[in-house]
N, C-alpha and C. Protein backbone atom coordinates (compact mmCIF):
# COMPACT_ATOMS: atom_id res chain seq x y z
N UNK A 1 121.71 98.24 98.70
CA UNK A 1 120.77 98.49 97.62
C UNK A 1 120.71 99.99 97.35
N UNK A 2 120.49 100.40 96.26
CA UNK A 2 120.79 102.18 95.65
C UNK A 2 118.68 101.91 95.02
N UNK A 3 118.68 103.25 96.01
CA UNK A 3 116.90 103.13 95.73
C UNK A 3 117.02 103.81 94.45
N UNK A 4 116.20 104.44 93.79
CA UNK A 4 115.97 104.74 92.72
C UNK A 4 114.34 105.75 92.65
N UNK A 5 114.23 106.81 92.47
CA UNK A 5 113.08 108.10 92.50
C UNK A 5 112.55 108.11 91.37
N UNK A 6 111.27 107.19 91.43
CA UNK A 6 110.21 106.87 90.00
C UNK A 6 109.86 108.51 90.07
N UNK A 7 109.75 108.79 88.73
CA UNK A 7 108.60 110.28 88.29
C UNK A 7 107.49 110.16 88.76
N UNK A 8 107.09 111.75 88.70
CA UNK A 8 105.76 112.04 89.30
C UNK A 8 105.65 113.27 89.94
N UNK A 9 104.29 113.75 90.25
CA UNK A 9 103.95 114.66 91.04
C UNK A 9 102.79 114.19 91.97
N UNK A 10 102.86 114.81 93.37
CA UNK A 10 101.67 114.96 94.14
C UNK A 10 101.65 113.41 94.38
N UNK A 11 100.50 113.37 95.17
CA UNK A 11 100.10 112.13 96.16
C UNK A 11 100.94 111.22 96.70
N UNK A 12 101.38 110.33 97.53
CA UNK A 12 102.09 109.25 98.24
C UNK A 12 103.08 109.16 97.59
N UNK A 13 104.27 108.93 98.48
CA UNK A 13 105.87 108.58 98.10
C UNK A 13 105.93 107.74 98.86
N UNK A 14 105.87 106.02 98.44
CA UNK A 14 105.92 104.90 99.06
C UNK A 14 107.70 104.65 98.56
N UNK A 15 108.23 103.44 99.93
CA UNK A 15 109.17 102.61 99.58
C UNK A 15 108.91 101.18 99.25
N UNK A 16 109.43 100.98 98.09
CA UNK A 16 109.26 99.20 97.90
C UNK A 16 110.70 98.51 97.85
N UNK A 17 110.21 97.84 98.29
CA UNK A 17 111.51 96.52 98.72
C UNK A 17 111.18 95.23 97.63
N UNK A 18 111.48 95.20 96.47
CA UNK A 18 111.34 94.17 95.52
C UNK A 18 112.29 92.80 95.93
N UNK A 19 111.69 91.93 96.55
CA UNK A 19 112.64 91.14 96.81
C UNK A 19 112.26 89.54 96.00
N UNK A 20 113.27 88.82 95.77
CA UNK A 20 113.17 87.74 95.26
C UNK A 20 112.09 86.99 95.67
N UNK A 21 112.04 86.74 96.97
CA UNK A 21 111.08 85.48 97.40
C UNK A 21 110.16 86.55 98.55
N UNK A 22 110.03 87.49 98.73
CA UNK A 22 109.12 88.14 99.39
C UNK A 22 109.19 89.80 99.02
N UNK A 23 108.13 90.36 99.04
CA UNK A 23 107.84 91.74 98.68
C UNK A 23 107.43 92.87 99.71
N UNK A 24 108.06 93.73 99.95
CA UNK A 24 107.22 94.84 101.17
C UNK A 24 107.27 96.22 100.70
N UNK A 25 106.28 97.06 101.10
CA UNK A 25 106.20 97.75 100.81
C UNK A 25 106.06 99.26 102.03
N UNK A 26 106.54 100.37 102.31
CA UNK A 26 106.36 101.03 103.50
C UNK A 26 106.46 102.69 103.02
N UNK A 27 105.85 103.32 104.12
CA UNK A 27 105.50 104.75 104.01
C UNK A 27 106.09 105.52 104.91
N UNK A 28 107.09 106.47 104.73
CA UNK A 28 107.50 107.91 106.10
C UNK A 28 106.40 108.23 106.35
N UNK A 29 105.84 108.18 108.00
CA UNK A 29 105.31 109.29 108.65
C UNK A 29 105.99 109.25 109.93
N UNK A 30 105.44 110.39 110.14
CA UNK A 30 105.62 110.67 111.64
C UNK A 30 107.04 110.30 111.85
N UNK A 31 108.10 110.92 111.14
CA UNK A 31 109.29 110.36 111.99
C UNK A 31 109.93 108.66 111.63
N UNK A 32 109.20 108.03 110.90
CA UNK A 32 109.51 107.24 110.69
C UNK A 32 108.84 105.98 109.65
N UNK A 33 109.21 104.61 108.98
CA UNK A 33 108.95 103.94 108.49
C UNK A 33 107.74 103.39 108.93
N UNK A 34 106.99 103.52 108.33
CA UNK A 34 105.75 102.06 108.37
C UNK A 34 105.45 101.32 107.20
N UNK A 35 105.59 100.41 107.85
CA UNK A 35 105.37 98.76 107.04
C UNK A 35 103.76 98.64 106.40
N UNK A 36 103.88 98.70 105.52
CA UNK A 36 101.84 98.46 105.03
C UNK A 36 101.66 96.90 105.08
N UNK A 37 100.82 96.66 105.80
CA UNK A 37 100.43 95.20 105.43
C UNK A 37 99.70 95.19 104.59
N UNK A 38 99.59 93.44 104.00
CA UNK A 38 99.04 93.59 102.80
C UNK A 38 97.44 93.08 103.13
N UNK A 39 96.10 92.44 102.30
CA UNK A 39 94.94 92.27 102.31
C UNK A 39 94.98 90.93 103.82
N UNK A 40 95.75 90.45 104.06
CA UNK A 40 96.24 89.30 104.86
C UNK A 40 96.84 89.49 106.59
N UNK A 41 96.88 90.85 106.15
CA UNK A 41 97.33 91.26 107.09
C UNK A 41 98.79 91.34 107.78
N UNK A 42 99.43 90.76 106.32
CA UNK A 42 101.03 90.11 106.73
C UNK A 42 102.21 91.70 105.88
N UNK A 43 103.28 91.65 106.94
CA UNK A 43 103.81 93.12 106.20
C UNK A 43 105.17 92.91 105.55
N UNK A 44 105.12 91.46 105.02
CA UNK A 44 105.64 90.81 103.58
C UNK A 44 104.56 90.18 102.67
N UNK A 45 104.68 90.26 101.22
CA UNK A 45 104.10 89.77 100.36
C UNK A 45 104.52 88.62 99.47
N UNK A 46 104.58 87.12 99.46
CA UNK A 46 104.93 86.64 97.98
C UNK A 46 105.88 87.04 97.14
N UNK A 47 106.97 87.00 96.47
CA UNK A 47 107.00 87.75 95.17
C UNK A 47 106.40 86.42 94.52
N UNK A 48 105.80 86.03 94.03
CA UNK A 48 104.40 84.74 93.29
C UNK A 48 103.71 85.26 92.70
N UNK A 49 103.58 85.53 91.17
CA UNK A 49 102.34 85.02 90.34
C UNK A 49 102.34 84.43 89.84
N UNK A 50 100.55 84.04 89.77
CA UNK A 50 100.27 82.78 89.03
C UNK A 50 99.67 83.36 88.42
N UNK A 51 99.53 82.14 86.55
CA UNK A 51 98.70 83.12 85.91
C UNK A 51 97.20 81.59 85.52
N UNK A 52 95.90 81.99 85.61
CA UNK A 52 94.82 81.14 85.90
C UNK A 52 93.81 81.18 84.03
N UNK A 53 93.06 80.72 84.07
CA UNK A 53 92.21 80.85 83.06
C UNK A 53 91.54 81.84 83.30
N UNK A 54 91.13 82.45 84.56
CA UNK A 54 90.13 83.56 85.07
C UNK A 54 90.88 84.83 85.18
N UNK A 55 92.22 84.84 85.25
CA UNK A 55 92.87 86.11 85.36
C UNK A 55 94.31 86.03 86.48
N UNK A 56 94.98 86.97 86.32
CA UNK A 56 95.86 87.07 87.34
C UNK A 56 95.98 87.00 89.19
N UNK A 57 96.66 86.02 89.75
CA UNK A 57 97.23 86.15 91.53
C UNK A 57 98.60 86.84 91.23
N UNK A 58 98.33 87.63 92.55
CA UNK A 58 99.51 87.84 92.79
C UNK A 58 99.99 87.50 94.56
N UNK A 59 101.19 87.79 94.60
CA UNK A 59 100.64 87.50 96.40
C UNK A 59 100.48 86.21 96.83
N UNK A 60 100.24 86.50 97.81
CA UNK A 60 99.32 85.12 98.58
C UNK A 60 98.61 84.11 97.95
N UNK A 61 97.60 84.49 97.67
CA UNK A 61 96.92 84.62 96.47
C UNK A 61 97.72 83.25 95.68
N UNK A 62 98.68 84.01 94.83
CA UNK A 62 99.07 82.98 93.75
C UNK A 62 100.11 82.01 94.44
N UNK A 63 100.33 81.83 96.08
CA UNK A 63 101.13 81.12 96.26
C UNK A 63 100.14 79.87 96.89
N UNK A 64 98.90 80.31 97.51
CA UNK A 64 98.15 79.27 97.23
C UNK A 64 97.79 78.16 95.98
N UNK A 65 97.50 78.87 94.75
CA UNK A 65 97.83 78.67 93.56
C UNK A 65 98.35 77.60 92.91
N UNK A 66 99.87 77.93 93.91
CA UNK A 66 101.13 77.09 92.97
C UNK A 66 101.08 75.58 93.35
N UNK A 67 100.04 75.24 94.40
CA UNK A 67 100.40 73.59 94.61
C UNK A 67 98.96 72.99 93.40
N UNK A 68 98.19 74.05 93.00
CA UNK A 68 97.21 73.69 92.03
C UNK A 68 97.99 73.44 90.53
N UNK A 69 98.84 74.42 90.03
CA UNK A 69 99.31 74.28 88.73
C UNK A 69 100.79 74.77 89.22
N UNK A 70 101.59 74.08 89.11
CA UNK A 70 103.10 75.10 89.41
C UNK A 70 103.57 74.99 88.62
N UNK A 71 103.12 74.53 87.44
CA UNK A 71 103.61 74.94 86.35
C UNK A 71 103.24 76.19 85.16
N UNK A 72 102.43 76.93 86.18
CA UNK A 72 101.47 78.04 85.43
C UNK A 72 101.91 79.46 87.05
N UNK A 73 102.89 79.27 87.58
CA UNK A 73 102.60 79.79 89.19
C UNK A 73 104.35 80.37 89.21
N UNK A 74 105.07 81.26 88.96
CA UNK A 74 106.35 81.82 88.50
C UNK A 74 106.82 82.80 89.70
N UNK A 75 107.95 82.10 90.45
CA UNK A 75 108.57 82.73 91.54
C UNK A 75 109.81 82.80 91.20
N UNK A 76 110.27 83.73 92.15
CA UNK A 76 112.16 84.07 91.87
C UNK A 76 112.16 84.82 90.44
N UNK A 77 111.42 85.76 89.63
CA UNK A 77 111.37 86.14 88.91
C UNK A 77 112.62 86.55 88.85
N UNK A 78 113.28 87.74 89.91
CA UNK A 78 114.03 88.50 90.06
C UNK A 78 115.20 87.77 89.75
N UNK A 79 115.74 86.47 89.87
CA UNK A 79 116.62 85.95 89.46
C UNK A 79 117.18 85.88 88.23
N UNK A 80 115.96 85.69 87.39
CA UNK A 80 115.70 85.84 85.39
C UNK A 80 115.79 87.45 85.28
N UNK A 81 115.31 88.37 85.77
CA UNK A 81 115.49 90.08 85.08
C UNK A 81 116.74 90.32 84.71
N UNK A 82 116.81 90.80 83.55
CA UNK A 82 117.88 91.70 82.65
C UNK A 82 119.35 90.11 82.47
N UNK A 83 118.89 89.04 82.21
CA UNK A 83 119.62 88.05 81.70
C UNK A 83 119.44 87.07 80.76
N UNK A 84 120.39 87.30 79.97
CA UNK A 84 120.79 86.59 78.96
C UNK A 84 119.62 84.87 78.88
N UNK A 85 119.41 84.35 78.22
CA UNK A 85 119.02 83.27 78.39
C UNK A 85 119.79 81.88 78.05
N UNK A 86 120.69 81.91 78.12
CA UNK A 86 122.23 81.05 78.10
C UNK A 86 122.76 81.50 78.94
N UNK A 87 122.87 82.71 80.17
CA UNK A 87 123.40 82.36 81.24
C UNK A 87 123.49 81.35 82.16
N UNK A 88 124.48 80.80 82.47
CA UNK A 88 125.00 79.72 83.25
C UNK A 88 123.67 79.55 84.64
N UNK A 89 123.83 80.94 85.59
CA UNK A 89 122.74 80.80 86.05
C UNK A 89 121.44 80.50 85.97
N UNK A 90 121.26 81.15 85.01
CA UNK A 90 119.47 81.15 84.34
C UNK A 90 119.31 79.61 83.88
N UNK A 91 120.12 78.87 83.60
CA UNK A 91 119.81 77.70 83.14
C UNK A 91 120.17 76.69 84.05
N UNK A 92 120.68 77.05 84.94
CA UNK A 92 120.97 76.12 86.29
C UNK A 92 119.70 76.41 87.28
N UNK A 93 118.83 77.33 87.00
CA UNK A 93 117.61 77.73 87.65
C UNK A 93 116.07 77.39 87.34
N UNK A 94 116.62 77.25 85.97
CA UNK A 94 115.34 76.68 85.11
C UNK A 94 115.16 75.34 85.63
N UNK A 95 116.37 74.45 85.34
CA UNK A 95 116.35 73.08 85.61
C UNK A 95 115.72 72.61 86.67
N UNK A 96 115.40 73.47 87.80
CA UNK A 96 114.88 73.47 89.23
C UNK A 96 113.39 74.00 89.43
N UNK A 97 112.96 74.81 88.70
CA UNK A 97 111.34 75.42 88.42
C UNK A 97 110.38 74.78 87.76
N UNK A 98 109.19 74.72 88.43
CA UNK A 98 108.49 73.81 87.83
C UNK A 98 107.72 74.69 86.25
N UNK A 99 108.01 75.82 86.31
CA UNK A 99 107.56 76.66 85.33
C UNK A 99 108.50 76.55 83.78
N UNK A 100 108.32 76.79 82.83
CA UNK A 100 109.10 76.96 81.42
C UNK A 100 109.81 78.25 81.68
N UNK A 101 111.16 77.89 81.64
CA UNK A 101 112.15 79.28 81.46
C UNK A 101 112.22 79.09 79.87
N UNK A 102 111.88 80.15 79.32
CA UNK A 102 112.37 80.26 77.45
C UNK A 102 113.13 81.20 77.29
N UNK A 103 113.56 81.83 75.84
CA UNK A 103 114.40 82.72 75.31
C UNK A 103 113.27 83.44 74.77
N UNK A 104 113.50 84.46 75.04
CA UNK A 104 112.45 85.75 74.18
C UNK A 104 113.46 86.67 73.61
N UNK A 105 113.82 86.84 72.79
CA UNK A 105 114.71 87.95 71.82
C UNK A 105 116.59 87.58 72.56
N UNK A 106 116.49 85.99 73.11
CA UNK A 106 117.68 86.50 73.72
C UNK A 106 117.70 86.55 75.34
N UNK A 107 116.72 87.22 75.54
CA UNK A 107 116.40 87.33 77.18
C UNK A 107 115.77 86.09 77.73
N UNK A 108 116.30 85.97 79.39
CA UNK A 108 115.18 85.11 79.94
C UNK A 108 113.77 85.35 80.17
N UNK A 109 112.71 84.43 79.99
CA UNK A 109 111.28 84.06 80.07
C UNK A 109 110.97 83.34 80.55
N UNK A 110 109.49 83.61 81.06
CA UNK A 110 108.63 82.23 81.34
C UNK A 110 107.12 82.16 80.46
N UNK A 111 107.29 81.14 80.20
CA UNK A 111 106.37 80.68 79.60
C UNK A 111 105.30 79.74 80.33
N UNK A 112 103.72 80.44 80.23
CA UNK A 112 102.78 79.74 81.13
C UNK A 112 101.67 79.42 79.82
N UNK A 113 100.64 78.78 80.75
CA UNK A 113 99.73 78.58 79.58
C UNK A 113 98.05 78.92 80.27
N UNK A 114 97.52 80.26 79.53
CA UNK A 114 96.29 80.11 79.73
C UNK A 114 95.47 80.21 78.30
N UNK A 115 94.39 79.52 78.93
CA UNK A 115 92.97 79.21 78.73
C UNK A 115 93.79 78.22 77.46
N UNK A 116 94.65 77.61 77.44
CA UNK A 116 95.06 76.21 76.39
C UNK A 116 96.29 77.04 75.88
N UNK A 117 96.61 78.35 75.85
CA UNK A 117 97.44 78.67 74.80
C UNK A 117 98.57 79.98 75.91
N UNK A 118 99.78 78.84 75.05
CA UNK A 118 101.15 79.49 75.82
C UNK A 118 101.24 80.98 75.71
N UNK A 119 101.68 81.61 76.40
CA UNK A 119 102.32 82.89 76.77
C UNK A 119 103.16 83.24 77.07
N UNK A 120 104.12 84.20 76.65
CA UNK A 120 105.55 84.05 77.00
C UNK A 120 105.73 85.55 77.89
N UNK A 121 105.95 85.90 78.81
CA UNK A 121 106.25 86.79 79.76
C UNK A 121 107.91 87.04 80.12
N UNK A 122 108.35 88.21 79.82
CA UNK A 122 110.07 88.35 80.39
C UNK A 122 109.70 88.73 81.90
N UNK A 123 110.99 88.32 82.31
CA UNK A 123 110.54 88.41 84.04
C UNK A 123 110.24 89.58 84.44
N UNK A 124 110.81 91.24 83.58
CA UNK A 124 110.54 91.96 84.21
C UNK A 124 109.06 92.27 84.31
N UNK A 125 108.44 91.67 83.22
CA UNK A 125 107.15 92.08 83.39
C UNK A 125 106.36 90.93 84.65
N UNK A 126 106.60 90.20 85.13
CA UNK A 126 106.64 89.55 86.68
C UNK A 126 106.73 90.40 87.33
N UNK A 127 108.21 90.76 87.47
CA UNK A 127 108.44 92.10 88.31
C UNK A 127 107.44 92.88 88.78
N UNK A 128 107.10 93.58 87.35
CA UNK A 128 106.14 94.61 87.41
C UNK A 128 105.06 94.14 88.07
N UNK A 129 104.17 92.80 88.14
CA UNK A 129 103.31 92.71 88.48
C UNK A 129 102.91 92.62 89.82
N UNK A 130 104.28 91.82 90.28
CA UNK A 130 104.51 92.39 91.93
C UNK A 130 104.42 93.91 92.31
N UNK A 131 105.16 94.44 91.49
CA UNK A 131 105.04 96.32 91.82
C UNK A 131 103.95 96.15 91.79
N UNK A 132 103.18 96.39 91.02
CA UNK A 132 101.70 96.82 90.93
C UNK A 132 101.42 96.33 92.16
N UNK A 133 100.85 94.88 92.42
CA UNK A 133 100.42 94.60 93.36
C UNK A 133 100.37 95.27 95.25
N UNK A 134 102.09 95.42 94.85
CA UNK A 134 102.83 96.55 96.33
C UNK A 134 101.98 98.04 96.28
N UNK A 135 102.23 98.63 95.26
CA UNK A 135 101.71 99.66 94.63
C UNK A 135 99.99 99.88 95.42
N UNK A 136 99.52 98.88 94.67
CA UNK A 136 97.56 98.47 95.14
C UNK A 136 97.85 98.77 96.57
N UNK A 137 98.31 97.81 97.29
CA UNK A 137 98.90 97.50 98.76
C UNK A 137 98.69 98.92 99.78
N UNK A 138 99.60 99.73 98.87
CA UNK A 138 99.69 100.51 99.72
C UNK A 138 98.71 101.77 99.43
N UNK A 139 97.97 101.67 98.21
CA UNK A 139 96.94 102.68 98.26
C UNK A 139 95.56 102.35 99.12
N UNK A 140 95.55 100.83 99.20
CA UNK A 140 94.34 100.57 100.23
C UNK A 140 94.58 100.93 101.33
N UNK A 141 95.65 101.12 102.04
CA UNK A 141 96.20 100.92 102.96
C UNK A 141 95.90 102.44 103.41
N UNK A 142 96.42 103.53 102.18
CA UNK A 142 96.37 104.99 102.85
C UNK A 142 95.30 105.94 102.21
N UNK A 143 94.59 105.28 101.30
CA UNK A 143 93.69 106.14 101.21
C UNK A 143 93.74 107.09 100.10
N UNK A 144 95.05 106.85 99.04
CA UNK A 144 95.34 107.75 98.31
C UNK A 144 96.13 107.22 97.29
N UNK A 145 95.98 107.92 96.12
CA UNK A 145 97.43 107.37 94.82
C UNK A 145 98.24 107.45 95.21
N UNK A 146 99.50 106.20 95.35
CA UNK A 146 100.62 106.31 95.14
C UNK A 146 101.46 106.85 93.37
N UNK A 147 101.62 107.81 93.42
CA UNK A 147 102.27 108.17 92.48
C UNK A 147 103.89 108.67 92.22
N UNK A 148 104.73 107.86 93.05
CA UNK A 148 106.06 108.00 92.75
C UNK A 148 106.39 106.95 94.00
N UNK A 149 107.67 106.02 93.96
CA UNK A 149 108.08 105.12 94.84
C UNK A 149 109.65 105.13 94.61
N UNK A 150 110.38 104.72 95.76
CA UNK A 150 111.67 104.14 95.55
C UNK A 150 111.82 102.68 95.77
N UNK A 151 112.03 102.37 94.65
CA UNK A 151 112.45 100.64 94.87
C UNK A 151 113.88 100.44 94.70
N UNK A 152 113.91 99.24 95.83
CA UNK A 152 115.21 99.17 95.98
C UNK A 152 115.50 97.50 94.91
N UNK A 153 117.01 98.02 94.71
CA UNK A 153 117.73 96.66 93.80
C UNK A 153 118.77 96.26 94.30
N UNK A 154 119.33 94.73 94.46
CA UNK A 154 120.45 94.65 95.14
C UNK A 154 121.60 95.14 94.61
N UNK A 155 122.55 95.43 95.25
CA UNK A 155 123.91 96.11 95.10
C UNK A 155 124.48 95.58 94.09
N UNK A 156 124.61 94.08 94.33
CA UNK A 156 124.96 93.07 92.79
C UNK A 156 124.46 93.18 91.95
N UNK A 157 123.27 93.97 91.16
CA UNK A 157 122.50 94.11 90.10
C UNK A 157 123.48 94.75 89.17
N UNK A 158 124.02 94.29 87.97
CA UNK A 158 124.29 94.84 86.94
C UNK A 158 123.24 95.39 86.10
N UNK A 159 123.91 96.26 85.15
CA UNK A 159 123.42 97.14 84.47
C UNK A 159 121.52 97.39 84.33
N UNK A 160 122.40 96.02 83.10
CA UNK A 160 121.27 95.64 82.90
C UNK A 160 119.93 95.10 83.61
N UNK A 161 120.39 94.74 84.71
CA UNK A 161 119.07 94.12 85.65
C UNK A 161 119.01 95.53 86.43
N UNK A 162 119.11 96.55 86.61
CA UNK A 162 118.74 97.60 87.01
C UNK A 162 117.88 98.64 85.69
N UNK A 163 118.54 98.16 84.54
CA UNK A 163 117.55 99.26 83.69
C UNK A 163 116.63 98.11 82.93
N UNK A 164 116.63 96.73 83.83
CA UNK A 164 115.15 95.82 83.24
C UNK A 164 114.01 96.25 84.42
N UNK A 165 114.75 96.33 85.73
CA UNK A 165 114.00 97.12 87.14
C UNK A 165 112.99 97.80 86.57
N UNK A 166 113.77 99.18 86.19
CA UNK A 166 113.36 100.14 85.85
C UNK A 166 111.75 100.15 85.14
């Protein structure tokens, strides 16, 4: 994986590990890596959101969630970022999710439904919501803004799923 140095100045330089089916997030001190656990106490996260009538899970959280509505509850995001929505994959993946994979401009989506009315989300913005979440994670954790991170992408990421990362 080729990390990548978000902008910024001043406060916390966290590492995030964006991973398909689990999320972590960790800090240099002292010589070395530490793992932040998350509100759970666990020092992997979900990559899972669900989206509710009351507002967003992420986490844990929304993987409890997913046996309530799993069709409103969107995992493996990372699989859908920066692809086509007629890729061979993406549609051999859909067929298997209990969630709506759609086409948004072309790109893959998911489509959930709150408070009665559909919503269409591209995965990177999933993505993102895991970041954030990692992001939160690790400011409870130290006490301070995180304001710049390296997240890592797998090696296989083409282009485009590195500048949907982004």
């Amino acid at each position: 994986a080729r990390p990548r140095l978000a902008a910024g100045a001043g406060g916390e330089i966290v590492g995030i590990d964006l991973g398909t089916t689990y999320s972590c997030v960790g800090v240099y001190r002292e010589g070395g890596v530490e793992i932040i656990p998350n509100e759970f106490g666990h020092r992997v996260t979900p990559s899972v959101v669900a989206f509710t009538d009351d507002g967003t899970l992420t986490g844990d959280a929304a993987r409890v969630q997913a046996s309530l509505r799993p069709e409103n509850t969107v995992y493996d995001a990372k699989r859908l970022i920066g692809r086509s929505f007629s890729d061979v994959d993406v549609q051999s993946d859909a067929a298997t999710f209990p969630f709506k994979v759609v086409s948004s401009g072309g790109k893959a989506a998911v489509e959930v439904t709150v408070g009665g009315t559909a919503k269409v989300f591209e995965a990177a913005e999933i993505s993102a919501l895991v970041l954030q979440k990692m992001k939160q994670t690790a400011e409870n954790f130290l006490g301070a803004p995180v304001t710049q991170a390296v997240v890592t992408v797998p090696a296989y990421f083409n282009d485009a799923q590195r500048q949907a990362t982004k």
